[in-house]
N, C-alpha and C. Protein backbone atom coordinates (compact mmCIF):
# COMPACT_ATOMS: atom_id res chain seq x y z
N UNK A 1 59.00 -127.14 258.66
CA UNK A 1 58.36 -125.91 259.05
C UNK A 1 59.37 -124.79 259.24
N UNK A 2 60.75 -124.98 259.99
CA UNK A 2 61.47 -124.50 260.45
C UNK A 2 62.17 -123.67 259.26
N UNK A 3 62.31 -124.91 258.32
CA UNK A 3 63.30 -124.89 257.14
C UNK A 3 62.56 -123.61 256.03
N UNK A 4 61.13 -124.25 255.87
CA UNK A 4 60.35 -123.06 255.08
C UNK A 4 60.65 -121.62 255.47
N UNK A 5 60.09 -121.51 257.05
CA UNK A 5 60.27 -120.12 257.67
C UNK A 5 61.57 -118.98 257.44
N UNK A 6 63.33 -120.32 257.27
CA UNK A 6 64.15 -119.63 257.36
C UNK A 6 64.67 -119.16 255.98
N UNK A 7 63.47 -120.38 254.90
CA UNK A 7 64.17 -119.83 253.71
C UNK A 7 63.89 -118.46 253.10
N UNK A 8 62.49 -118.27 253.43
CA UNK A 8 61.59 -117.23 253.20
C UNK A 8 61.81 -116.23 253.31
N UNK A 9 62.62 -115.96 255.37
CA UNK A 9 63.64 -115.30 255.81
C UNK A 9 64.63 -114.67 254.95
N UNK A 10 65.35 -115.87 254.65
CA UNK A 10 66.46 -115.29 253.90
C UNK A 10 66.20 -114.60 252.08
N UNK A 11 64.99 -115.26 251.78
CA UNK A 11 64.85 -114.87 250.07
C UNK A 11 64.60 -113.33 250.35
N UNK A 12 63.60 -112.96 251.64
CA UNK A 12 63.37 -111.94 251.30
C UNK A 12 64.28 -110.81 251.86
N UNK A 13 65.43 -110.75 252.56
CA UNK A 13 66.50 -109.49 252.14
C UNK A 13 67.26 -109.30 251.57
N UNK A 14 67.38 -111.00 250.51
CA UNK A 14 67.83 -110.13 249.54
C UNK A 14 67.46 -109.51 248.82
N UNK A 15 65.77 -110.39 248.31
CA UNK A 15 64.77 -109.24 247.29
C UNK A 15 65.20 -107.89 247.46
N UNK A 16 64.60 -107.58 248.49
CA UNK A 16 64.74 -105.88 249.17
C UNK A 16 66.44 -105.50 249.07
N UNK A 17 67.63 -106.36 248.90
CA UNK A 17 68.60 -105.63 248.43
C UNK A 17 68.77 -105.17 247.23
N UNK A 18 68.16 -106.48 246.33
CA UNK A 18 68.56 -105.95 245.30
C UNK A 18 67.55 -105.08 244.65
N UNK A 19 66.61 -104.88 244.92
CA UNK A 19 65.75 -103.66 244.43
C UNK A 19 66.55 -102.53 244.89
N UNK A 20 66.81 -102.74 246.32
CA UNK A 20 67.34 -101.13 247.10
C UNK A 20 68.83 -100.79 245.95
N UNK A 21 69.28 -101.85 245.54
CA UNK A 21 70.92 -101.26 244.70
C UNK A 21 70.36 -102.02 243.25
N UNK A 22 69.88 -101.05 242.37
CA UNK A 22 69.58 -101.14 241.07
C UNK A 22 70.81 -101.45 240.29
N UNK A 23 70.71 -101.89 239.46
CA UNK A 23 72.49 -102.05 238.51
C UNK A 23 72.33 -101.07 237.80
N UNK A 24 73.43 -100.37 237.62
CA UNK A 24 73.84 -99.32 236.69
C UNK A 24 74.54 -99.37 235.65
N UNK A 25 74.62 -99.46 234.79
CA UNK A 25 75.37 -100.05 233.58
C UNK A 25 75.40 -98.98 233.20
N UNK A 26 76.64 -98.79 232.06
CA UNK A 26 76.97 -97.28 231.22
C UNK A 26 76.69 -97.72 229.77
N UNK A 27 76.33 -97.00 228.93
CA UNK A 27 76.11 -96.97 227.74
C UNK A 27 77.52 -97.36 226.90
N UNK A 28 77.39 -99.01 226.54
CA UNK A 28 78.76 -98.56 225.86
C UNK A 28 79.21 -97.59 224.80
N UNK A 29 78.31 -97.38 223.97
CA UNK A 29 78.48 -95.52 223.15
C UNK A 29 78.74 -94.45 223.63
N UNK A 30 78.39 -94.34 224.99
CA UNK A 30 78.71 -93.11 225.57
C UNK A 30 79.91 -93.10 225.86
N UNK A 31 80.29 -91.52 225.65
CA UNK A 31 81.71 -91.24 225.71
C UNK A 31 82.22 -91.02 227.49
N UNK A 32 82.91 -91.46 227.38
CA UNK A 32 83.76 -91.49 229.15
C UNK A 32 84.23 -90.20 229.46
N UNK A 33 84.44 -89.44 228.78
CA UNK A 33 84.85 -87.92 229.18
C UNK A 33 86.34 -87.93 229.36
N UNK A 34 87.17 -88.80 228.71
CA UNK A 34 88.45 -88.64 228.78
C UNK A 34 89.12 -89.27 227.19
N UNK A 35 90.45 -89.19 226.89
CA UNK A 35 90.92 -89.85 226.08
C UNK A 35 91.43 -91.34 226.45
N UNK A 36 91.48 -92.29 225.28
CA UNK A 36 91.50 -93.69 226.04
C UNK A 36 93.37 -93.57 225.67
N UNK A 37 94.04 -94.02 226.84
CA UNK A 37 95.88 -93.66 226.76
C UNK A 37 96.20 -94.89 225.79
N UNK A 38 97.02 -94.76 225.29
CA UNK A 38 98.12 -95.73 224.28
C UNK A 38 98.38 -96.68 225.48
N UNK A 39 98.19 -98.16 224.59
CA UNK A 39 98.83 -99.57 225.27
C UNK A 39 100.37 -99.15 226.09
N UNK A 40 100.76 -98.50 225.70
CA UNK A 40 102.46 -98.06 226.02
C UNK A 40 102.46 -97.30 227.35
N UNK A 41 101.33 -96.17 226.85
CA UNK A 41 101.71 -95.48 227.64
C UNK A 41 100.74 -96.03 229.24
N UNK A 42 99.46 -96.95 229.26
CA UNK A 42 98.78 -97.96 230.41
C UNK A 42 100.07 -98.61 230.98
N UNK A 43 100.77 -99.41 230.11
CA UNK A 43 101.35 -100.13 230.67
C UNK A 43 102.43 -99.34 231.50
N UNK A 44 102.87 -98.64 231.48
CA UNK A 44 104.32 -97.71 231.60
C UNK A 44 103.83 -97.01 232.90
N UNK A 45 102.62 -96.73 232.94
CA UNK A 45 101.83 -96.23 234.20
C UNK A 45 101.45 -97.24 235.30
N UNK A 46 101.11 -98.46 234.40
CA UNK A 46 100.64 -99.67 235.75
C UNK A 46 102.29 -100.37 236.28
N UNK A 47 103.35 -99.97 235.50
CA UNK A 47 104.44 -100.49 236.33
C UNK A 47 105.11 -99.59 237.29
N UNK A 48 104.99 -98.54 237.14
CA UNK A 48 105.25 -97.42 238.33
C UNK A 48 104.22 -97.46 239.09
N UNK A 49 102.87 -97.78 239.25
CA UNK A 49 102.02 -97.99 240.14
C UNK A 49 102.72 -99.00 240.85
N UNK A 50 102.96 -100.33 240.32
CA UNK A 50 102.81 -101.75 241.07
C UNK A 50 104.03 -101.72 242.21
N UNK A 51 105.32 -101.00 241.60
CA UNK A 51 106.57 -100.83 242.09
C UNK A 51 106.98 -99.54 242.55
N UNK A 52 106.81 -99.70 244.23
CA UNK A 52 106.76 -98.19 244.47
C UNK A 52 108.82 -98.16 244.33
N UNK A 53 109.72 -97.36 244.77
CA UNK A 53 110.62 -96.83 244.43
C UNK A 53 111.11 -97.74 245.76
N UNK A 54 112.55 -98.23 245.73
CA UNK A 54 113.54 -98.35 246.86
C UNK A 54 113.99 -97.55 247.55
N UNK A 55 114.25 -96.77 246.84
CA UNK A 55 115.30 -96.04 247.39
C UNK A 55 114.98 -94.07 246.81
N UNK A 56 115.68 -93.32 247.50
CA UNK A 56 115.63 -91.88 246.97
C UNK A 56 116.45 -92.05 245.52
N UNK A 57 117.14 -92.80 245.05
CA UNK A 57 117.67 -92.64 243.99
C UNK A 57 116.98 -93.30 242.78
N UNK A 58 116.13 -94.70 243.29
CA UNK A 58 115.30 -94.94 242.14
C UNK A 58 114.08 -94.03 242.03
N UNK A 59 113.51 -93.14 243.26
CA UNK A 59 112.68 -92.32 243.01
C UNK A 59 113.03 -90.75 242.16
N UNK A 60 114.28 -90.08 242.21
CA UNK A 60 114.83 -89.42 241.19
C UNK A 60 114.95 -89.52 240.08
N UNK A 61 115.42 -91.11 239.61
CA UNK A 61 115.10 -92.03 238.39
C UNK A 61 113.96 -91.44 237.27
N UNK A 62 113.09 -92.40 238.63
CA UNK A 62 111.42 -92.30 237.95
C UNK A 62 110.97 -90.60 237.71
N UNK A 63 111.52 -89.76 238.37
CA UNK A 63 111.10 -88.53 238.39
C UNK A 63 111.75 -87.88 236.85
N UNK A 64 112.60 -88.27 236.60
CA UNK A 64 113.41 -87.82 235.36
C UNK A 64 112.52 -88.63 234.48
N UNK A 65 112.44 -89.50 234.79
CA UNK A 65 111.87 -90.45 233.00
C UNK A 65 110.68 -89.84 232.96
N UNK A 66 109.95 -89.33 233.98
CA UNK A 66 109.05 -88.98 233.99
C UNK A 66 108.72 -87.51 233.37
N UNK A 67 109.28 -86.82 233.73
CA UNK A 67 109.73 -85.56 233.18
C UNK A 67 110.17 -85.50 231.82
N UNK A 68 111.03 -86.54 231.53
CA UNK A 68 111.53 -86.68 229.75
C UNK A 68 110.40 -86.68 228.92
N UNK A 69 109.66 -87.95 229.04
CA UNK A 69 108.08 -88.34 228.66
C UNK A 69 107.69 -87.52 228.42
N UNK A 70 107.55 -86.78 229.86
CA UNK A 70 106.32 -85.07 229.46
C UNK A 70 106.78 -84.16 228.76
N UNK A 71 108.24 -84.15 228.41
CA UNK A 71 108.58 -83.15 227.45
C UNK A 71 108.49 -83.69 226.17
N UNK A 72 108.48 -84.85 225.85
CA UNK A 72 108.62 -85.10 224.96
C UNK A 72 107.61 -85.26 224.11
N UNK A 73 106.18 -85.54 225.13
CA UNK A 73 104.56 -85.24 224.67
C UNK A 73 104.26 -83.73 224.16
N UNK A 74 105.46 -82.85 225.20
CA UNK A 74 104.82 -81.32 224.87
C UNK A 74 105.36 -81.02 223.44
N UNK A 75 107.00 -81.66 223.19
CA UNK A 75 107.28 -81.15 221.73
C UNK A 75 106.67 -81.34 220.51
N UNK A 76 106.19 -82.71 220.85
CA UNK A 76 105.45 -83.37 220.00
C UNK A 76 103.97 -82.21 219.86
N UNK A 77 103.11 -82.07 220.29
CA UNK A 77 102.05 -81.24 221.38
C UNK A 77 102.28 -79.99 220.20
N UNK A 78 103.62 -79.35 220.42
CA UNK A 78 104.08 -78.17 219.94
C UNK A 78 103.94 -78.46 218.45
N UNK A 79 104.37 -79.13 217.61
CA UNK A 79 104.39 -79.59 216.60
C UNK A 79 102.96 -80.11 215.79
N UNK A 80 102.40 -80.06 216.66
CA UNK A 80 100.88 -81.40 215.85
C UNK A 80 99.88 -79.97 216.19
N UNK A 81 100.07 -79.19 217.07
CA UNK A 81 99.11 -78.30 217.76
C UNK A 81 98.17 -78.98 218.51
N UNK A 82 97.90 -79.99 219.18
CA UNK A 82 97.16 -80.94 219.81
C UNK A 82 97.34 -80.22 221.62
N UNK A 83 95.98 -79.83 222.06
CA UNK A 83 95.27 -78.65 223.08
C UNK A 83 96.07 -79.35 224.07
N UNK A 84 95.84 -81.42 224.38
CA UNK A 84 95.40 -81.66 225.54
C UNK A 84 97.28 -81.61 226.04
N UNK A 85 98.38 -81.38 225.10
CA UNK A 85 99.65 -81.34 226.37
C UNK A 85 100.48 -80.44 225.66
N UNK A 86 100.13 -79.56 225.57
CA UNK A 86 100.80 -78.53 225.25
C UNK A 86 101.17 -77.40 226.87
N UNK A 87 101.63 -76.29 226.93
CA UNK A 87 102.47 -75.92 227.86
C UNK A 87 101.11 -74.91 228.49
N UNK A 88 101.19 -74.56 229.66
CA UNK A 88 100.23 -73.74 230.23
C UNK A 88 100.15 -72.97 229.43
N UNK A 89 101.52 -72.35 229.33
CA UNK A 89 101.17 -70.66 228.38
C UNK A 89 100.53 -71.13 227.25
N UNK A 90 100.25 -72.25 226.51
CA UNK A 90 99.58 -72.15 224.86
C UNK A 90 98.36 -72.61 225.24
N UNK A 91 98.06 -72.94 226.36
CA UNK A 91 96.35 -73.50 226.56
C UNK A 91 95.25 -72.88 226.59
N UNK A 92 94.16 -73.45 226.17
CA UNK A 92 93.08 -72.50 226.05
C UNK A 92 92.59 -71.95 224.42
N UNK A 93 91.10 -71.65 224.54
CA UNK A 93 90.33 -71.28 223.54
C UNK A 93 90.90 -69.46 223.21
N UNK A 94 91.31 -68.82 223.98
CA UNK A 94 91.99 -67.22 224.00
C UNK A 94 93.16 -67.24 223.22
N UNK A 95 93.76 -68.23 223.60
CA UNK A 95 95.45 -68.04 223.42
C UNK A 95 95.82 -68.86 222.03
N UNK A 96 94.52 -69.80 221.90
CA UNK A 96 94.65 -70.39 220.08
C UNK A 96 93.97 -69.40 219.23
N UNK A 97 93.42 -68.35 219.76
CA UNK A 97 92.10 -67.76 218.74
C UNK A 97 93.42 -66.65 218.85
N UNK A 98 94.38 -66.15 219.53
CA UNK A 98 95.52 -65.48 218.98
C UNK A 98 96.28 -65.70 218.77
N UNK A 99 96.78 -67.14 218.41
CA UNK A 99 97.78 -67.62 217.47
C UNK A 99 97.23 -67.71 216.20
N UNK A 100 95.76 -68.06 216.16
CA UNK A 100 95.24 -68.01 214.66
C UNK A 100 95.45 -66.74 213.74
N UNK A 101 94.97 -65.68 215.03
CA UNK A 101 94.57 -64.57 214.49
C UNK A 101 96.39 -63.94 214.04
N UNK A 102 97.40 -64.23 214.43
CA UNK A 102 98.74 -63.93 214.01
C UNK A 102 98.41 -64.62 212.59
N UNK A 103 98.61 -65.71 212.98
CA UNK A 103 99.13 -66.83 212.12
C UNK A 103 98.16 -66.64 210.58
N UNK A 104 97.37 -65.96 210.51
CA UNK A 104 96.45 -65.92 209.05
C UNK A 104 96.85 -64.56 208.81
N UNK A 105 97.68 -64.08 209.15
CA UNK A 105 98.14 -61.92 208.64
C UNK A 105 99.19 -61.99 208.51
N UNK A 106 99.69 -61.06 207.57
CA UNK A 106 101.56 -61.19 207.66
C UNK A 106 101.73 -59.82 208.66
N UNK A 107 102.85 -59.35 209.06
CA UNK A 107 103.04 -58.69 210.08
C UNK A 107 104.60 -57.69 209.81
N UNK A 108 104.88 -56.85 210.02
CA UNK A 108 106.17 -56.53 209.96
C UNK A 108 107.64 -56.99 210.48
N UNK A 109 106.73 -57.44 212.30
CA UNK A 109 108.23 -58.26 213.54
C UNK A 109 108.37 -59.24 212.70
N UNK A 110 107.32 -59.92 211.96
CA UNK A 110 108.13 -60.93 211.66
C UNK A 110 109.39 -60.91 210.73
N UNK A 111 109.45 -59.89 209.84
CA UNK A 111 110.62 -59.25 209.02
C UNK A 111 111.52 -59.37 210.03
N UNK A 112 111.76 -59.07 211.54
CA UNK A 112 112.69 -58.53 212.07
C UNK A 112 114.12 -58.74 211.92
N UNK A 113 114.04 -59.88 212.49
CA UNK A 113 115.44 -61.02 212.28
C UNK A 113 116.16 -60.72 210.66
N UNK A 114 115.53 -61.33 209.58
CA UNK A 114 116.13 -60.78 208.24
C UNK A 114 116.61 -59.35 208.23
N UNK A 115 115.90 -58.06 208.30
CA UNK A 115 116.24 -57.10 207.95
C UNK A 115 117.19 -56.57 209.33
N UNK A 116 117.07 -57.18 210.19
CA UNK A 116 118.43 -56.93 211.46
C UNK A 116 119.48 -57.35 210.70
N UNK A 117 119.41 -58.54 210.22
CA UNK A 117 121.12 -58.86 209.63
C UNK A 117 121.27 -57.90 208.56
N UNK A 118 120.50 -57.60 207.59
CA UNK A 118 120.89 -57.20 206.99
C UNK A 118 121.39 -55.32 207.14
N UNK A 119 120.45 -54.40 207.68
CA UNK A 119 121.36 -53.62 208.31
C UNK A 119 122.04 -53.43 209.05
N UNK A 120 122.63 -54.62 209.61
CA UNK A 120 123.80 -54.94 210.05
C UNK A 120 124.71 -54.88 209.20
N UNK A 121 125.18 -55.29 208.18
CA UNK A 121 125.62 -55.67 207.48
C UNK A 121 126.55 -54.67 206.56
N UNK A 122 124.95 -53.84 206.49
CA UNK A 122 125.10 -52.33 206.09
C UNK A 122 125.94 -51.52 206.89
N UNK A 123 125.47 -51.45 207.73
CA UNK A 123 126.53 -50.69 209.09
C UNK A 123 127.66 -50.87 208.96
N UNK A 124 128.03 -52.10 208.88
CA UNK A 124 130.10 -52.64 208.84
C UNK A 124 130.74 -52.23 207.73
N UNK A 125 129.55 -51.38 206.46
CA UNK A 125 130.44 -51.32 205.10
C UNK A 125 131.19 -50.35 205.31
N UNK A 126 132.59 -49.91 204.95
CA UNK A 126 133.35 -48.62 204.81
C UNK A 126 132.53 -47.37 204.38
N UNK A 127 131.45 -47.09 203.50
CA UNK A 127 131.37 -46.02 202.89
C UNK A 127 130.59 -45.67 204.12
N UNK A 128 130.52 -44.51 204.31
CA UNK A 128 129.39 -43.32 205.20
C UNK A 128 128.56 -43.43 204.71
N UNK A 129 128.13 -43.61 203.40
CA UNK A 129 127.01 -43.25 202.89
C UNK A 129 126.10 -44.49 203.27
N UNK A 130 126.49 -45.93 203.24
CA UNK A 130 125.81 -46.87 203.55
C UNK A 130 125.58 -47.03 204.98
N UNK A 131 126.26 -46.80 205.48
CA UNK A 131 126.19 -46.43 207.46
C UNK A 131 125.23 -45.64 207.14
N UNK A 132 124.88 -44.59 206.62
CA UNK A 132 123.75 -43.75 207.18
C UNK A 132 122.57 -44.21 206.40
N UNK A 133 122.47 -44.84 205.61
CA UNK A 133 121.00 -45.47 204.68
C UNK A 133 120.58 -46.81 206.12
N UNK A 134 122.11 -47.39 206.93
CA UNK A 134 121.50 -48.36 207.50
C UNK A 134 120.95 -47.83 208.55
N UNK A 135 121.25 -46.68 209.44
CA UNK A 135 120.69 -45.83 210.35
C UNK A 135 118.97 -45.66 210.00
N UNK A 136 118.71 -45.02 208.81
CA UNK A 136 117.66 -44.69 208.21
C UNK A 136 116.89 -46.24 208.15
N UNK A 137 117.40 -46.94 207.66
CA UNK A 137 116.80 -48.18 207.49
C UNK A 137 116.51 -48.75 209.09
N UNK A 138 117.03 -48.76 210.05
CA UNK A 138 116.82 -48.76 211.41
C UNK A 138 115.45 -48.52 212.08
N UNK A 139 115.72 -46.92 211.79
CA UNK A 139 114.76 -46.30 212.54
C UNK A 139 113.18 -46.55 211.82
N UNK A 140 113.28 -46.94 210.50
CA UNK A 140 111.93 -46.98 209.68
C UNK A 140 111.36 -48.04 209.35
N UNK A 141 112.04 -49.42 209.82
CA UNK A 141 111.55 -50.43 210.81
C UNK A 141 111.38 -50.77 211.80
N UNK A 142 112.03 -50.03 212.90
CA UNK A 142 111.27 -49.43 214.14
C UNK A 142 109.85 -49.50 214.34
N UNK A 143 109.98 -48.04 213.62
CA UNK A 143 108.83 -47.31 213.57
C UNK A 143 107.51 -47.93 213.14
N UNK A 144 107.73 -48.53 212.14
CA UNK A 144 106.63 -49.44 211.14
C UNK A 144 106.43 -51.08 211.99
N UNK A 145 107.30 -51.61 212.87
CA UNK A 145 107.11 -52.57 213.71
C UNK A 145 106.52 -51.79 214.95
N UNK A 146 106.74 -50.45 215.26
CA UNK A 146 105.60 -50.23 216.49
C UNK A 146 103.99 -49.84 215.89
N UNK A 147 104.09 -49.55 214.55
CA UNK A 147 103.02 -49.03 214.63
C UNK A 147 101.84 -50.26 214.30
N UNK A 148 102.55 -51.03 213.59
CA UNK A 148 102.04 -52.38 213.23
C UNK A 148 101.61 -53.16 214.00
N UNK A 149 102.45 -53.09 215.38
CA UNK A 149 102.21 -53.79 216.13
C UNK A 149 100.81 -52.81 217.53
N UNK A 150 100.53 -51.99 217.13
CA UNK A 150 99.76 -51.11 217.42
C UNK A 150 98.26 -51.40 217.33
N UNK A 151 98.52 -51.40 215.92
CA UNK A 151 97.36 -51.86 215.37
C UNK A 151 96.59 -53.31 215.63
N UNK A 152 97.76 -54.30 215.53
CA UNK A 152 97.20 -55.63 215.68
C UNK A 152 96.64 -55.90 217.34
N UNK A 153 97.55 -54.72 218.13
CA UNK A 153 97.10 -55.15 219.42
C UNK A 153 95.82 -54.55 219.37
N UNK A 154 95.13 -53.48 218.85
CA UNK A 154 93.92 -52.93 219.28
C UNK A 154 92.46 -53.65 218.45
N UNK A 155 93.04 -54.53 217.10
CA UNK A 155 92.07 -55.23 216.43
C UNK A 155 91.67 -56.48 217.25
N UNK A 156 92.71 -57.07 217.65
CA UNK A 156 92.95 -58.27 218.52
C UNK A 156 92.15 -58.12 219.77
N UNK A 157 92.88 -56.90 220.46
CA UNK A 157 91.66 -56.62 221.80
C UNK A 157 90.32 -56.91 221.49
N UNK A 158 89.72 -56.00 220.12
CA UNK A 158 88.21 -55.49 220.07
C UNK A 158 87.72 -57.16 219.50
N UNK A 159 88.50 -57.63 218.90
CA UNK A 159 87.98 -59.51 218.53
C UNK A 159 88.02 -60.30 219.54
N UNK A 160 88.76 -60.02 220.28
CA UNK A 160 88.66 -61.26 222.01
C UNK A 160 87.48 -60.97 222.42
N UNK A 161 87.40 -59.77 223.17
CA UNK A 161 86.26 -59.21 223.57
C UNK A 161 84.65 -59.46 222.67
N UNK A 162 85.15 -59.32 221.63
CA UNK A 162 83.73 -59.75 221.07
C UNK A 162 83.28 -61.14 221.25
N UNK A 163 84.58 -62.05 220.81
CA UNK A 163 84.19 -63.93 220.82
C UNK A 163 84.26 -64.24 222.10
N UNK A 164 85.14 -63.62 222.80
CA UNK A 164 85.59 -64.47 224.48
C UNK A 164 84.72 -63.35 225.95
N UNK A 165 83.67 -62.68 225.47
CA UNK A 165 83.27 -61.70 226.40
C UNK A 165 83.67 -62.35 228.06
N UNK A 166 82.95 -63.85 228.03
CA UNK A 166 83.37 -64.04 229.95
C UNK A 166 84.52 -64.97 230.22
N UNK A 167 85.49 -65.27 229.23
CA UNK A 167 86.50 -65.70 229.79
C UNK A 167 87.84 -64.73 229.87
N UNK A 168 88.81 -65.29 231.14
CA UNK A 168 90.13 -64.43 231.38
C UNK A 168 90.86 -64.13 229.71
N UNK A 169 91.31 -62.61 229.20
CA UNK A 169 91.89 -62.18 228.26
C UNK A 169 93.52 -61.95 228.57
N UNK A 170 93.79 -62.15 229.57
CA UNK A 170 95.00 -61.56 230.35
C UNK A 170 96.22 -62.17 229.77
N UNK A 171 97.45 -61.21 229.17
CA UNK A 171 98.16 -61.59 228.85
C UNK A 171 98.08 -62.00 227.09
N UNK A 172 97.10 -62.36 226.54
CA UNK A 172 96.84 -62.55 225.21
C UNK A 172 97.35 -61.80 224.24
N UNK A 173 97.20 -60.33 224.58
CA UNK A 173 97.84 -59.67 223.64
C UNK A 173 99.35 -59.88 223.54
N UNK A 174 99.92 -59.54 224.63
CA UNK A 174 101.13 -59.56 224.59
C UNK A 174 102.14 -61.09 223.82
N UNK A 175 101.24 -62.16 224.31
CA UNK A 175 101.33 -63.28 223.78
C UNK A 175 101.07 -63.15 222.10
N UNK A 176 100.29 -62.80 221.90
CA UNK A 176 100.22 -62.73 220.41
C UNK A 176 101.44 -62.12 220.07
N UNK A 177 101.47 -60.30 220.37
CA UNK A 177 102.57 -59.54 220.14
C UNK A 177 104.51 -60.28 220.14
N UNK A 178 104.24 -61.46 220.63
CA UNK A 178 105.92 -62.04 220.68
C UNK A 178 106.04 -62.98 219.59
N UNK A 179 104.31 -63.49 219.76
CA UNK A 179 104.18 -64.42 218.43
C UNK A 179 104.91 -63.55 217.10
N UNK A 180 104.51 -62.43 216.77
CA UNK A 180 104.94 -62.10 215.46
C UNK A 180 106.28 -61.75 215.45
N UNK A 181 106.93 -61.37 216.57
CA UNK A 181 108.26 -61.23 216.27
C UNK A 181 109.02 -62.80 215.46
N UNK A 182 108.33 -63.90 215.49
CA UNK A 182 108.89 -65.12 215.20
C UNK A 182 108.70 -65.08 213.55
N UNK A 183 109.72 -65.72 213.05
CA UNK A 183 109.16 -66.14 211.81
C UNK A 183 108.58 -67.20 211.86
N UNK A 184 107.56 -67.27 210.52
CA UNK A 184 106.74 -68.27 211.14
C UNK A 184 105.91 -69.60 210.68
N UNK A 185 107.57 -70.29 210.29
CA UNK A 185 108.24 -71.47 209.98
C UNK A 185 108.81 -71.86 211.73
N UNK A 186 109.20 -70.78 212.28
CA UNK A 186 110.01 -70.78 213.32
C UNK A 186 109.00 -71.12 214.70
N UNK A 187 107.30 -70.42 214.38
CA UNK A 187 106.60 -70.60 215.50
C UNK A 187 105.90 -72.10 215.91
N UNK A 188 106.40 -71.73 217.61
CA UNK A 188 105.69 -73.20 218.54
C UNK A 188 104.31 -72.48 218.85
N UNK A 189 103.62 -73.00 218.96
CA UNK A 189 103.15 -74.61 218.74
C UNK A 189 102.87 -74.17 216.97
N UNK A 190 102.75 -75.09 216.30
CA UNK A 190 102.74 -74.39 214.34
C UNK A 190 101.48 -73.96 214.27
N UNK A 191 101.98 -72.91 213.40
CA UNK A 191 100.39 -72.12 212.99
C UNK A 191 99.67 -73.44 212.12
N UNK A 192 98.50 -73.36 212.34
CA UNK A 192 97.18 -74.19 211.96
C UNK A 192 96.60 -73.83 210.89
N UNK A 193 96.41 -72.72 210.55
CA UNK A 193 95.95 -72.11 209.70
C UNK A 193 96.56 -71.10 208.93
N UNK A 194 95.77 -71.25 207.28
CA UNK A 194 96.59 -70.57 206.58
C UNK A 194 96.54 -69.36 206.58
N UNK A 195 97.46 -67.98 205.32
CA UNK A 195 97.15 -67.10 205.64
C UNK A 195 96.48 -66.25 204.37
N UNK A 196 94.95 -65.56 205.11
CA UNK A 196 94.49 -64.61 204.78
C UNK A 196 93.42 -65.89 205.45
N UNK A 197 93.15 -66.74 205.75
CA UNK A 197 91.99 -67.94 206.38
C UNK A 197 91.97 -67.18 208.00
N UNK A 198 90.52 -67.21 207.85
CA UNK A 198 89.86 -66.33 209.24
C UNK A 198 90.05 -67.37 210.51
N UNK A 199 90.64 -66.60 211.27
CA UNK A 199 90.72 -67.60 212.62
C UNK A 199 89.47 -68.46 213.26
């Protein structure tokens, strides 16, 4: 009698638990919302978990290897154009939609570097006459790198604004504007796209 009463007892909280905590299972198709890390790089993480540091000097250690790693994801990052470890300054949907927008136009800064040496060059010759063509040559790449660069900043503005109306623009231009001084074989993170191809 006793035995019935207590089993009954007991069947029924758990019933009522396990109704009260439903199982939740995840879709194995569904995506987790993250990238799944390299065997290398789990493991390399679960042994600095398991082993905290001795000493201030094995924790300096770990702080350097640690630091190497991350630079060495960002160069890589820089190179592949890959969003998720690249450097604050290149992050974001703003700051790729004005590297594109460089990176598909040719530009004048980017001449800079070449035609610096070369009226340089000009400058050191003996004759006057070539000293003053390099003067001239000076000032009329100047001129044609400000005005150029004039232009791209005010097309650039009126295209952010159109694609990016509610996110931060700040700094973009100017970011673009250093972009072209690079040649651009020379630019980090690599242009993606080709040129006269719409960003």
């Amino acid at each position: 009698m006793f035995r019935s009463r207590s089993k009954d007892g007991q069947a029924a909280p758990a019933s009522k638990a396990t109704a009260a905590e439903p199982q939740q299972t995840r879709d194995p198709q569904a995506p987790k919302g993250r990238p799944t890390p390299k065997r290398s790089e789990a493991q390399s993480q679960r042994r600095t978990l398991a082993k905290a540091p001795a000493n201030r000097k094995e924790a300096a250690k770990r702080q350097r290897e640690a630091r190497r790693s991350d630079m060495a994801r960002q160069r890589q990052a820089l190179a592949s154009g890959d969003e998720r470890y690249l450097p604050a300054r290149d992050k974001g949907p703003v700051r790729r939609f004005a590297r594109d927008y460089v990176d598909s136009r040719w530009s004048v800064a980017e001449f800079f570097l070449p035609l610096a040496v070369i009226i340089l060059i000009l400058s050191m010759m003996p004759s006057l006459q070539l000293k003053n063509i390099s003067l001239l040559l000076w000032l009329f790449v100047i001129v044609m790198i400000v005005l150029d660069s004039i232009g791209l900043g005010f097309r650039l503005r009126r295209d952010l604004q159109a694609r990016f109306p509610d996110e931060s623009r700040r700094g973009a231009i100017a970011y673009a504007l250093m972009r072209t001084l690079q040649l651009r074989r020379m630019r980090l993170p690599k242009p993606q796209v080709a040129r006269g191809e719409k960003p």
